[in-house]
Each structure stands twice: as structure tokens, then as C-alpha cells.
N, C-alpha and C. Protein backbone atom coordinates (compact mmCIF):
# COMPACT_ATOMS: atom_id res chain seq x y z
N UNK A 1 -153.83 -3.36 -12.53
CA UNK A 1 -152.44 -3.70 -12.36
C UNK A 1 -152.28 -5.21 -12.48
N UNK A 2 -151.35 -5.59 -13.35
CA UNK A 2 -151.40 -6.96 -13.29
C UNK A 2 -150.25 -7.37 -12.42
N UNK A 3 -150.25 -8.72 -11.50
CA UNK A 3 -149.65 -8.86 -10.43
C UNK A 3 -148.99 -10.80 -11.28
N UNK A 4 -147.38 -9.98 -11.37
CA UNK A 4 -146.49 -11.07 -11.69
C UNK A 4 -146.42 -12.34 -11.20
N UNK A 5 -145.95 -13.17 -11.30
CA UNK A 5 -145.64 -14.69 -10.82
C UNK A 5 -144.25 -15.03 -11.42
N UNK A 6 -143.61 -16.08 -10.59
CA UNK A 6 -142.75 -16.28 -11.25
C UNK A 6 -142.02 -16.73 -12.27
N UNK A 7 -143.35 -17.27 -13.20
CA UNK A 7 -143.54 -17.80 -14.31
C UNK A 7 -143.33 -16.36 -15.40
N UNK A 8 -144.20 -15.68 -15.22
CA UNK A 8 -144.34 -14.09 -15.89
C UNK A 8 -143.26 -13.56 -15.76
N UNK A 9 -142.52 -13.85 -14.47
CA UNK A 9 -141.19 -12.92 -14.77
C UNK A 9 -140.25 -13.83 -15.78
N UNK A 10 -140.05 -15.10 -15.78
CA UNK A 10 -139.55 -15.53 -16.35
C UNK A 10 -139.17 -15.26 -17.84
N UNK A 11 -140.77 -15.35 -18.36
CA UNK A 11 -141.24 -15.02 -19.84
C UNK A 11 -140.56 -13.92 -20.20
N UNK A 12 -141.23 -12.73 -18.85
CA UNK A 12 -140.29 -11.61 -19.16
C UNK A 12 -139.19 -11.35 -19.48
N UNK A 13 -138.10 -11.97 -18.64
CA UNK A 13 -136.93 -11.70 -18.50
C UNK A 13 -136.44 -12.03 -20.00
N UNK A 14 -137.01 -13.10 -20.48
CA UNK A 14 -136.30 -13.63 -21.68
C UNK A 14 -136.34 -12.82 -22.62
N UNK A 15 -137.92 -12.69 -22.78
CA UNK A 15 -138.07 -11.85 -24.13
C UNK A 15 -137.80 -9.95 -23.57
N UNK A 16 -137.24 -10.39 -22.23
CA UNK A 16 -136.59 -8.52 -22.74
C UNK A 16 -134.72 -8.77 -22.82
N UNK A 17 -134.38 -10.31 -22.94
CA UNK A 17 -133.04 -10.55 -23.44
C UNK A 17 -133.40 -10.43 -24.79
N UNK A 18 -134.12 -11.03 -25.42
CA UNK A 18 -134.63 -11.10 -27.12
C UNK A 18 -135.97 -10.41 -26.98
N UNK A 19 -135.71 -9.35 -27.59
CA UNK A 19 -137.49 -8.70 -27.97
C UNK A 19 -138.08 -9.59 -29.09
N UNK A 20 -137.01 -10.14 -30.15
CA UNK A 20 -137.51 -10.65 -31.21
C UNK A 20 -138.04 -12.14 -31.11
N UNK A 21 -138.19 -12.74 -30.56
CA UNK A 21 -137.71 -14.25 -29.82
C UNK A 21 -139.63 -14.49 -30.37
N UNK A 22 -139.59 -15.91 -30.52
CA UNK A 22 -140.72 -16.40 -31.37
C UNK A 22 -141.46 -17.18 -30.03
N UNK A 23 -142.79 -17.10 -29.77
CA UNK A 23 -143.20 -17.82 -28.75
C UNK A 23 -142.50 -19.02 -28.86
N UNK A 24 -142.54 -20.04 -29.77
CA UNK A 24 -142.10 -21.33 -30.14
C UNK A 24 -140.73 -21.48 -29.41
N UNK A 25 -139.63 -20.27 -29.56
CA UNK A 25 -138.58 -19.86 -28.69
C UNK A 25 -138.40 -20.02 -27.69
N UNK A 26 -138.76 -18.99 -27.22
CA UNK A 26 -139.27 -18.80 -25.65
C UNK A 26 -139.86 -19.72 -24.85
N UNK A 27 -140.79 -20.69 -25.41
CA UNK A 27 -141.44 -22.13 -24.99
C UNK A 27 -139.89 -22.95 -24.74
N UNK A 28 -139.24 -23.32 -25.58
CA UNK A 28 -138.28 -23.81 -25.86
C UNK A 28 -136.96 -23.81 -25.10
N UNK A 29 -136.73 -22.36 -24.81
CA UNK A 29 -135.54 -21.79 -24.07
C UNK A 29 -136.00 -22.23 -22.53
N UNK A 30 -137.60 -22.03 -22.23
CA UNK A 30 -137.79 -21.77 -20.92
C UNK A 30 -138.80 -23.08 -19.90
N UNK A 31 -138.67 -24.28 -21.18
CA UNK A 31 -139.00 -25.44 -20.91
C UNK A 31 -140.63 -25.15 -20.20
N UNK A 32 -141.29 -24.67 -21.13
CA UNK A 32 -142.51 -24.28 -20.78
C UNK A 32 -143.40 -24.51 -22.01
N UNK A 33 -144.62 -25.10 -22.40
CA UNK A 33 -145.46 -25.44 -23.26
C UNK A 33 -145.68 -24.06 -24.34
N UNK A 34 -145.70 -24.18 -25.17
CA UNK A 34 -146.28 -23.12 -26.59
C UNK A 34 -147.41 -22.24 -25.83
N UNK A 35 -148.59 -22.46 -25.73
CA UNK A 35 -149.74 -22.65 -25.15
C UNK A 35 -149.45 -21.40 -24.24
N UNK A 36 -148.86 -22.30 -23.10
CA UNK A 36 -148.67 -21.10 -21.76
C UNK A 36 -147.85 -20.20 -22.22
N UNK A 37 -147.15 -20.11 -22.72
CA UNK A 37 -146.58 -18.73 -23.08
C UNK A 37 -146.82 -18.02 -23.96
N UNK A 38 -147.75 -18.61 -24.87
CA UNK A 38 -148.76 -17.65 -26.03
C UNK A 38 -149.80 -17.22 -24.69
N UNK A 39 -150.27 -17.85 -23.78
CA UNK A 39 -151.18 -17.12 -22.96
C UNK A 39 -150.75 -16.36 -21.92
N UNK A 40 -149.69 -16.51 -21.96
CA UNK A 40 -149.15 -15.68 -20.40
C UNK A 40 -148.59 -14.11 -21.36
N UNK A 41 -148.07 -14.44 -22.69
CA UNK A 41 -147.83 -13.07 -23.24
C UNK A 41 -149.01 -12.19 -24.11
N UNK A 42 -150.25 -12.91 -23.97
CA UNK A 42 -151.29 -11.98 -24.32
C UNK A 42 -151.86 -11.66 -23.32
N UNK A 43 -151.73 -12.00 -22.25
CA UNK A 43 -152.20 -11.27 -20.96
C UNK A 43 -151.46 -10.46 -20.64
N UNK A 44 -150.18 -10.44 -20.59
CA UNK A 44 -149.11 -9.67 -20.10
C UNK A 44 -149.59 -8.05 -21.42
N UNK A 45 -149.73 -8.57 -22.70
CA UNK A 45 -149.77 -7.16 -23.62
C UNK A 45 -151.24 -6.56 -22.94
N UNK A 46 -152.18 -7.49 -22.48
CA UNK A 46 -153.36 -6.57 -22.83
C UNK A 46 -153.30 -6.13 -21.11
N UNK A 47 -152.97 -5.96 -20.07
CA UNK A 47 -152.55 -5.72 -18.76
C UNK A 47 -151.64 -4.27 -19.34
N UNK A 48 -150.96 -3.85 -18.00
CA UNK A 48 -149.83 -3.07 -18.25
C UNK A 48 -148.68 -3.02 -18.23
N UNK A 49 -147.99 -4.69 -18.21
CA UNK A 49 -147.06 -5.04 -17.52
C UNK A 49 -146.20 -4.92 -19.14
N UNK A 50 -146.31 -4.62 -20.21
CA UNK A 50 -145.46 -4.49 -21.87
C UNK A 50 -145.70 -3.52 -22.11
N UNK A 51 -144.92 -2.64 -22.38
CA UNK A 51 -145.05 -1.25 -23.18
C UNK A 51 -144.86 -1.12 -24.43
N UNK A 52 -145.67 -0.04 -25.19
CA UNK A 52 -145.63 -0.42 -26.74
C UNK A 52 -144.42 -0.84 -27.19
N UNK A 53 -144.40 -1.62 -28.38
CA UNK A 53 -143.35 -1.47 -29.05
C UNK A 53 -142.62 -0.86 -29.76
N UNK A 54 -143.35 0.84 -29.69
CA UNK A 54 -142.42 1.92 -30.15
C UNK A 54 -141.57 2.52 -29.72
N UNK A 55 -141.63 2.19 -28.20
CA UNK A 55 -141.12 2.74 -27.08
C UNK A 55 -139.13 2.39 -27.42
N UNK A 56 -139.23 1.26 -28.41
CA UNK A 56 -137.85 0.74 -29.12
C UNK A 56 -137.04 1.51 -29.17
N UNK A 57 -137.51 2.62 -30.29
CA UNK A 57 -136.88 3.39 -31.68
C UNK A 57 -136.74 4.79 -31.02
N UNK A 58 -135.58 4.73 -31.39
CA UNK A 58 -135.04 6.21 -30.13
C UNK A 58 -135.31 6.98 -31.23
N UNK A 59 -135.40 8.15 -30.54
CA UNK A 59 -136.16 9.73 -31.26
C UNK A 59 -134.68 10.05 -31.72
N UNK A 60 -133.68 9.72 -31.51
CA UNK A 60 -132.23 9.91 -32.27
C UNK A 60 -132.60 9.05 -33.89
N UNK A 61 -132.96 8.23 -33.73
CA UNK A 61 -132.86 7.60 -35.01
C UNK A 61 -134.02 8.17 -36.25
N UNK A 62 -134.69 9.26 -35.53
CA UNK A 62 -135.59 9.94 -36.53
C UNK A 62 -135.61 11.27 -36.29
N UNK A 63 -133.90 11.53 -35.76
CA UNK A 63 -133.55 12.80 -36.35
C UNK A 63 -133.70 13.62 -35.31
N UNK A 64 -134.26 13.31 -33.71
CA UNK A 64 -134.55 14.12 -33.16
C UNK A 64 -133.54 13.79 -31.63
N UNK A 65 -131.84 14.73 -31.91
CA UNK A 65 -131.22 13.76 -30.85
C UNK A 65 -130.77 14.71 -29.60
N UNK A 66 -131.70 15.97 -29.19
CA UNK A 66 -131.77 16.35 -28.45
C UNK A 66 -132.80 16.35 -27.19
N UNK A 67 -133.01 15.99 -26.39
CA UNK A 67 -133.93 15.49 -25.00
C UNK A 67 -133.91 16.61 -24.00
N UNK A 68 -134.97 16.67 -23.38
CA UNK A 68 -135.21 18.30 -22.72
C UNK A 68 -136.52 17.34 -21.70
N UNK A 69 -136.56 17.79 -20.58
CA UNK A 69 -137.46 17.84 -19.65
C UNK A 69 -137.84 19.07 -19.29
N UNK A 70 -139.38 18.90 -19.38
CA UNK A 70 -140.22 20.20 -19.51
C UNK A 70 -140.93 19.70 -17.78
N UNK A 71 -140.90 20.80 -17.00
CA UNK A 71 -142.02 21.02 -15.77
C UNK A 71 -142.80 22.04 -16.03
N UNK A 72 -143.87 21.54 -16.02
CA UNK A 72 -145.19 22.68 -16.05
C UNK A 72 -145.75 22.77 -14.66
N UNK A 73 -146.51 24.02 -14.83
CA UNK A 73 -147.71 24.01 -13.42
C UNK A 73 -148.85 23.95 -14.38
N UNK A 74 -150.04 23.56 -13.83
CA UNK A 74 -151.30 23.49 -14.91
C UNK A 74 -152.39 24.00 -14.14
N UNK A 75 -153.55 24.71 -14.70
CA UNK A 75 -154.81 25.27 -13.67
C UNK A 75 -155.73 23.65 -13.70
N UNK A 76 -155.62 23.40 -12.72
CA UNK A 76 -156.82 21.82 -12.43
C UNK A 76 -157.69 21.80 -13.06
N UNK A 77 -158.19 22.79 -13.46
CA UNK A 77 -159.72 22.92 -13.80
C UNK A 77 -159.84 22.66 -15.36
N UNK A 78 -158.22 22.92 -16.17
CA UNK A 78 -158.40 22.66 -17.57
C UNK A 78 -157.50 21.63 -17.82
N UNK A 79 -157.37 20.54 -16.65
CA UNK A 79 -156.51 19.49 -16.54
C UNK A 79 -156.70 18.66 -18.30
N UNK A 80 -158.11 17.94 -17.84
CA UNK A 80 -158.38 16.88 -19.15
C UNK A 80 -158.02 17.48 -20.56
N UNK A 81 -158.18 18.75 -21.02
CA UNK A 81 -157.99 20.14 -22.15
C UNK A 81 -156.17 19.88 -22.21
N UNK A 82 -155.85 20.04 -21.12
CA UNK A 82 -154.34 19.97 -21.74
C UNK A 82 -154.23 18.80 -21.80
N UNK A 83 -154.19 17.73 -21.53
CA UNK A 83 -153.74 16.29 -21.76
C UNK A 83 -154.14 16.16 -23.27
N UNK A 84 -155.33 16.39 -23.66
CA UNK A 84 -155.72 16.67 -25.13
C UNK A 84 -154.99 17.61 -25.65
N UNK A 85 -154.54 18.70 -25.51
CA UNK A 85 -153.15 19.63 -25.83
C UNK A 85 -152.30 18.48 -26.47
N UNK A 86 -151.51 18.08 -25.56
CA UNK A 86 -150.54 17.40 -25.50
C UNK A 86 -150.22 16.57 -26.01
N UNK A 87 -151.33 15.90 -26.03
CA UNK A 87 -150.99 14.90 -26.92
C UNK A 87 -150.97 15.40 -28.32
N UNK A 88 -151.19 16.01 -29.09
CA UNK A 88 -150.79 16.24 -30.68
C UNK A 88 -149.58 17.42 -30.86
N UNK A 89 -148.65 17.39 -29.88
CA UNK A 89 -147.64 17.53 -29.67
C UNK A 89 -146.52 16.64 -30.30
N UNK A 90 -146.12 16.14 -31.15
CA UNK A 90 -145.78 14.78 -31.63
C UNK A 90 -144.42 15.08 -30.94
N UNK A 91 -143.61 15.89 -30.77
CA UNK A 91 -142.10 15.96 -29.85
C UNK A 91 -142.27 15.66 -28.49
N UNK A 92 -143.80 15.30 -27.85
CA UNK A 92 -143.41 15.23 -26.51
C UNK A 92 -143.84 13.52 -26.55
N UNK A 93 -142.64 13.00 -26.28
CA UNK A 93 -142.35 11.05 -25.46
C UNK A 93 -143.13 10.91 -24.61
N UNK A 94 -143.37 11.58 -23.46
CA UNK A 94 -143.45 11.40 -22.60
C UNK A 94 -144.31 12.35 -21.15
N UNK A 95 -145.29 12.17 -20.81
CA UNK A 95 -145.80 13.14 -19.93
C UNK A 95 -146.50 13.04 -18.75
N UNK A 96 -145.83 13.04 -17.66
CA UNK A 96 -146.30 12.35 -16.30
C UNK A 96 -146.73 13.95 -15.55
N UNK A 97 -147.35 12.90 -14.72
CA UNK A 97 -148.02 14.30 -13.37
C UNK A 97 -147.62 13.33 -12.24
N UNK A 98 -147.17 14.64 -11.51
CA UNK A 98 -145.93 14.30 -10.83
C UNK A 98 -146.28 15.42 -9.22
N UNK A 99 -145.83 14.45 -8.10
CA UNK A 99 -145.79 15.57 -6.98
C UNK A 99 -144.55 16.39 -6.76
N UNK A 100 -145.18 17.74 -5.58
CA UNK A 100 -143.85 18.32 -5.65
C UNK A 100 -144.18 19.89 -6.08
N UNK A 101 -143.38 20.57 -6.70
CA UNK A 101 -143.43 22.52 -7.06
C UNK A 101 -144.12 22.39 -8.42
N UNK A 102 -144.09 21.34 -8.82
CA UNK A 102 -144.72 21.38 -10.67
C UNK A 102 -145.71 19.98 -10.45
N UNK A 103 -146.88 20.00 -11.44
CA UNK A 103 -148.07 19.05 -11.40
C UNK A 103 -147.40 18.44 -12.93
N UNK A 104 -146.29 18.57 -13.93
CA UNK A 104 -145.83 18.30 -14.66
C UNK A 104 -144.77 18.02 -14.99
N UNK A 105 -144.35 16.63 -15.47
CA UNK A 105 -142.94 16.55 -16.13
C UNK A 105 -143.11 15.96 -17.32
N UNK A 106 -142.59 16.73 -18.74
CA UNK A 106 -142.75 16.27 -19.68
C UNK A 106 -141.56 16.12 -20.20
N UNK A 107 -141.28 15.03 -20.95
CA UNK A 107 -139.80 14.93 -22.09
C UNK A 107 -140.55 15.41 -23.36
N UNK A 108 -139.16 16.09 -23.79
CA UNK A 108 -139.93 15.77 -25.52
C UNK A 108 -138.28 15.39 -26.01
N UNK A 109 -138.57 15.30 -27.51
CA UNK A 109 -137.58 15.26 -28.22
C UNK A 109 -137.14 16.08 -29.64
N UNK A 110 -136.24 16.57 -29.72
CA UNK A 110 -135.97 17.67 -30.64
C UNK A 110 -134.77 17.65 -31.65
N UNK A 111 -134.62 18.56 -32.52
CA UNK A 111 -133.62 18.54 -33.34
C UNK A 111 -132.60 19.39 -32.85
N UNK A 112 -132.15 20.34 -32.29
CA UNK A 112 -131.37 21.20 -31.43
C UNK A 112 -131.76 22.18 -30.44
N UNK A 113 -131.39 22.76 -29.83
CA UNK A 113 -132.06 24.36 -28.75
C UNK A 113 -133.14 24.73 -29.51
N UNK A 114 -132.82 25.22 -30.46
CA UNK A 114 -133.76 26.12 -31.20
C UNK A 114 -135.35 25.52 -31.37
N UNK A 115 -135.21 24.52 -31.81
CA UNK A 115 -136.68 23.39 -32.04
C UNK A 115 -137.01 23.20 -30.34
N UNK A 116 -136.45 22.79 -29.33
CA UNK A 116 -136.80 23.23 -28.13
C UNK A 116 -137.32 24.43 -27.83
N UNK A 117 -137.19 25.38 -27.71
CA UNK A 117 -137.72 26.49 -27.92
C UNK A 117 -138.85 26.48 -28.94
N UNK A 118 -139.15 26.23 -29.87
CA UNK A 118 -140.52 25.47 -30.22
C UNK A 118 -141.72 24.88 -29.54
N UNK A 119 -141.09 23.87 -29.25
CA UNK A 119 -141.66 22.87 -28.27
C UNK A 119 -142.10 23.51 -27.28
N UNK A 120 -141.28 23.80 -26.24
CA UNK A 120 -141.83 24.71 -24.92
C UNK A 120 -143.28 25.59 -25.28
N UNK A 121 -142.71 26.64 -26.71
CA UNK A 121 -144.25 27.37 -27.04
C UNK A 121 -145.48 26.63 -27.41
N UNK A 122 -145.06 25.81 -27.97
CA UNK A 122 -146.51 24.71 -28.15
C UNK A 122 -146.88 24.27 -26.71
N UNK A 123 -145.96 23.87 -26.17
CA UNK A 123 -146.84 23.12 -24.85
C UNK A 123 -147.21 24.57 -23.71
N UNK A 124 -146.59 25.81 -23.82
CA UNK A 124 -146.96 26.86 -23.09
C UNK A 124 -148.52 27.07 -23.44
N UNK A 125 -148.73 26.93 -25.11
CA UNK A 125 -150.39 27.28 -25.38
C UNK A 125 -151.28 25.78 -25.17
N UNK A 126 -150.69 25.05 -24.71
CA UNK A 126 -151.40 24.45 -24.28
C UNK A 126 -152.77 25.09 -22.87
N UNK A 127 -154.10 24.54 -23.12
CA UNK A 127 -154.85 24.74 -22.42
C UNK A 127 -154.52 24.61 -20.66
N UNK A 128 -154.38 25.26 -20.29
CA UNK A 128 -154.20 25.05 -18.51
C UNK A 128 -152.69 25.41 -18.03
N UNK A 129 -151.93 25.51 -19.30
CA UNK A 129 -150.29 25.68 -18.58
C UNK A 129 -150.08 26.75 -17.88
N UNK A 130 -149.73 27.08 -16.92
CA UNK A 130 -149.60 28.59 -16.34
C UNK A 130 -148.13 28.98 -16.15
N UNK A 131 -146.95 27.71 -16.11
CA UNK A 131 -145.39 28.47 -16.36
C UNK A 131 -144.56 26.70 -17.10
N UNK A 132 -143.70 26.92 -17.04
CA UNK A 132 -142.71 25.93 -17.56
C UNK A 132 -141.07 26.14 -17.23
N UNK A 133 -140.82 25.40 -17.23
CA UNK A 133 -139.27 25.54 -16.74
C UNK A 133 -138.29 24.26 -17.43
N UNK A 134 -137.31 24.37 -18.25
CA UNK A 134 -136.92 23.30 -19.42
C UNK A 134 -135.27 23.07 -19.26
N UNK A 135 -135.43 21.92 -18.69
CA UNK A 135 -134.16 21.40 -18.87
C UNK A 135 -133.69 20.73 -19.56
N UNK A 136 -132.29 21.05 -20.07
CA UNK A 136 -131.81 20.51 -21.23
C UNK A 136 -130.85 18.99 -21.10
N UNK A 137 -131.14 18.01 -21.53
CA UNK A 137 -130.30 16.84 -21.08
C UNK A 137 -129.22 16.41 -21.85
N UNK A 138 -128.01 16.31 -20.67
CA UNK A 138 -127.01 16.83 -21.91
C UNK A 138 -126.45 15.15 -22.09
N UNK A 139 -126.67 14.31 -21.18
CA UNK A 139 -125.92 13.18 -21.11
C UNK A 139 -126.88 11.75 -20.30
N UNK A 140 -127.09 10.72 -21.27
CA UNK A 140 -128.20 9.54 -20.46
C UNK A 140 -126.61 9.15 -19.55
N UNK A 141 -126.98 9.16 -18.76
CA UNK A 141 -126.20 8.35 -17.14
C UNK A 141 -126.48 7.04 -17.06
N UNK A 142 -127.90 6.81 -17.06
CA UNK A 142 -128.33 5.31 -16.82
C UNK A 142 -129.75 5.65 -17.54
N UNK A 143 -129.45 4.03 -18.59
CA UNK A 143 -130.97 4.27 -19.25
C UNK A 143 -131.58 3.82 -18.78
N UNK A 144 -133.17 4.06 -18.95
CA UNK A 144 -134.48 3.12 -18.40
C UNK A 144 -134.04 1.58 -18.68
N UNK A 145 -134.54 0.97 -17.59
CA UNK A 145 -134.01 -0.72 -17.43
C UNK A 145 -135.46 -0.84 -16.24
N UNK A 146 -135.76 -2.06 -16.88
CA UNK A 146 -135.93 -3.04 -15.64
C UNK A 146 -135.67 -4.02 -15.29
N UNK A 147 -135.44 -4.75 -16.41
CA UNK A 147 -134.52 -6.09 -15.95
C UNK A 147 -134.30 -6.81 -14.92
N UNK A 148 -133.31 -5.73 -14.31
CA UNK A 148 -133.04 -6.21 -13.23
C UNK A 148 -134.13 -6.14 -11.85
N UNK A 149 -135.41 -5.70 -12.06
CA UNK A 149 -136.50 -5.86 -11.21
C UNK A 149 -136.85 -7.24 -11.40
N UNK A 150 -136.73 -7.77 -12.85
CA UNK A 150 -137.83 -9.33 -13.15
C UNK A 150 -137.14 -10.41 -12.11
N UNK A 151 -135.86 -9.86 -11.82
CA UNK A 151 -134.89 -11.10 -10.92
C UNK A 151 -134.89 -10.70 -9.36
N UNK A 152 -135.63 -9.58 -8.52
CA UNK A 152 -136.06 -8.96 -7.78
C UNK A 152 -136.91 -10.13 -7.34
């Protein structure tokens, strides 16, 4: 876990105002040397504190503009087998283990009901799944942000 400073949040904050923003920028904007902020943002990528940069490009813009949260239960024993499942799943974003009635919450992303219903069967044959239960998301309320943590 990499553990922020207030320098790091800084960096942060900026370049999640501009994703595109040029170190030279960001040095510039934040009255901070080239140097330190070419080093504070290659530590920050190779840590966990930046998430890919695919994480961008909404699954709407490649056609897929329906969102569904999947809960699974899974047998423990073929835990690592389904994570390998899963992943060549290319509709599922997203897949946490989670406490609570389900050891699973997965998003995926789809082209309508029907391709959901897809999805669910692929991740049902997944190795270890033993039920699923799929909710359909009809409306983002509030998108993922953190932002407002870097000023926290």
C-alpha cells in the first residue's frame, strides 16, 4: 500500500483535474521541480495508488451500454480456478470478493438483457460458482470519484 503525503496528493489532485497534463505541466502548475514529479508519478504508477488507464473508456463507448452486477457464491476450494474463469470473460469490468450472503460481486458490461443472460452463463460455468443472482443497473446515481478524498 502506498501511503500518500501531501505532496502526492497534490500531484494527484491535478492530474485527476487533467489526466492529459505533461509532467513539465504539472511541475509548472504546482510550483514543484520536473524531477519530483516525474518521481513522485512513477512511484505513484508502480504502487497502487493509479489505476490503469483503461479504466477511462466506458464500456458504452464500445458498444456495451448496459451494466449488471453479478453476486456469486463460490466453493473455496476452486477459488484460484475461477478467478482464472473469469478473467477471459472479457464483459466482466470488474470482480471483487466481498463479505456478507455472496463471496462475489461482479460487474460486467453488455449490449442489452439478452447478452446479460449470456454473461451470467459464462460466469455460472465458471469453475467453483455454485448460484448467482444479477442485477440490472438501470441508472449511475453517483459515479466512482475520488477526488474529493485527495483534499481529505
Amino acid at each position: 500500500m502506498t501511503t500518500l503525503d501531501a505532496t502526492d496528493r497534490r500531484v494527484l489532485a491535478a492530474l485527476d483535474a487533467d489526466p492529459r497534463a505533461t509532467v513539465a505541466q504539472l511541475a509548472l502548475d504546482l510550483g514543484l521541480a520536473r524531477g519530483t514529479v516525474h518521481a513522485r508519478l512513477e512511484r505513484l504508477a508502480a504502487g497502487t495508488a493509479l489505476r490503469p488507464h483503461s479504466t477511462r473508456v466506458t464500456p458504452e463507448a464500445l458498444g456495451l451500454p448496459m451494466r449488471a452486477l453479478v453476486t456469486a457464491d463460490v466453493e473455496q476450494s476452486e477459488f484460484e480456478g475461477m478467478v482464472a474463469d473469469m478473467a477471459r470473460i472479457p464483459e466482466v469490468v470488474e470482480c471483487l470478493g466481498i463479505s456478507g450472503d455472496s463471496d462475489l460481486m461482479i460487474q460486467i458490461a453488455a449490449r442489452d438483457a439478452d447478452h446479460v443472460y449470456e454473461i451470467t452463463q459464462r460466469i455460472m460455468r465458471c469453475r467453483g460458482i455454485r448460484r448467482t443472482s444479477t442485477s440490472i443497473v438501470l441508472r449511475e446515481l453517483l459515479a466512482y470519484r475520488v477526488e474529493h478524498l485527495l483534499r481529505a
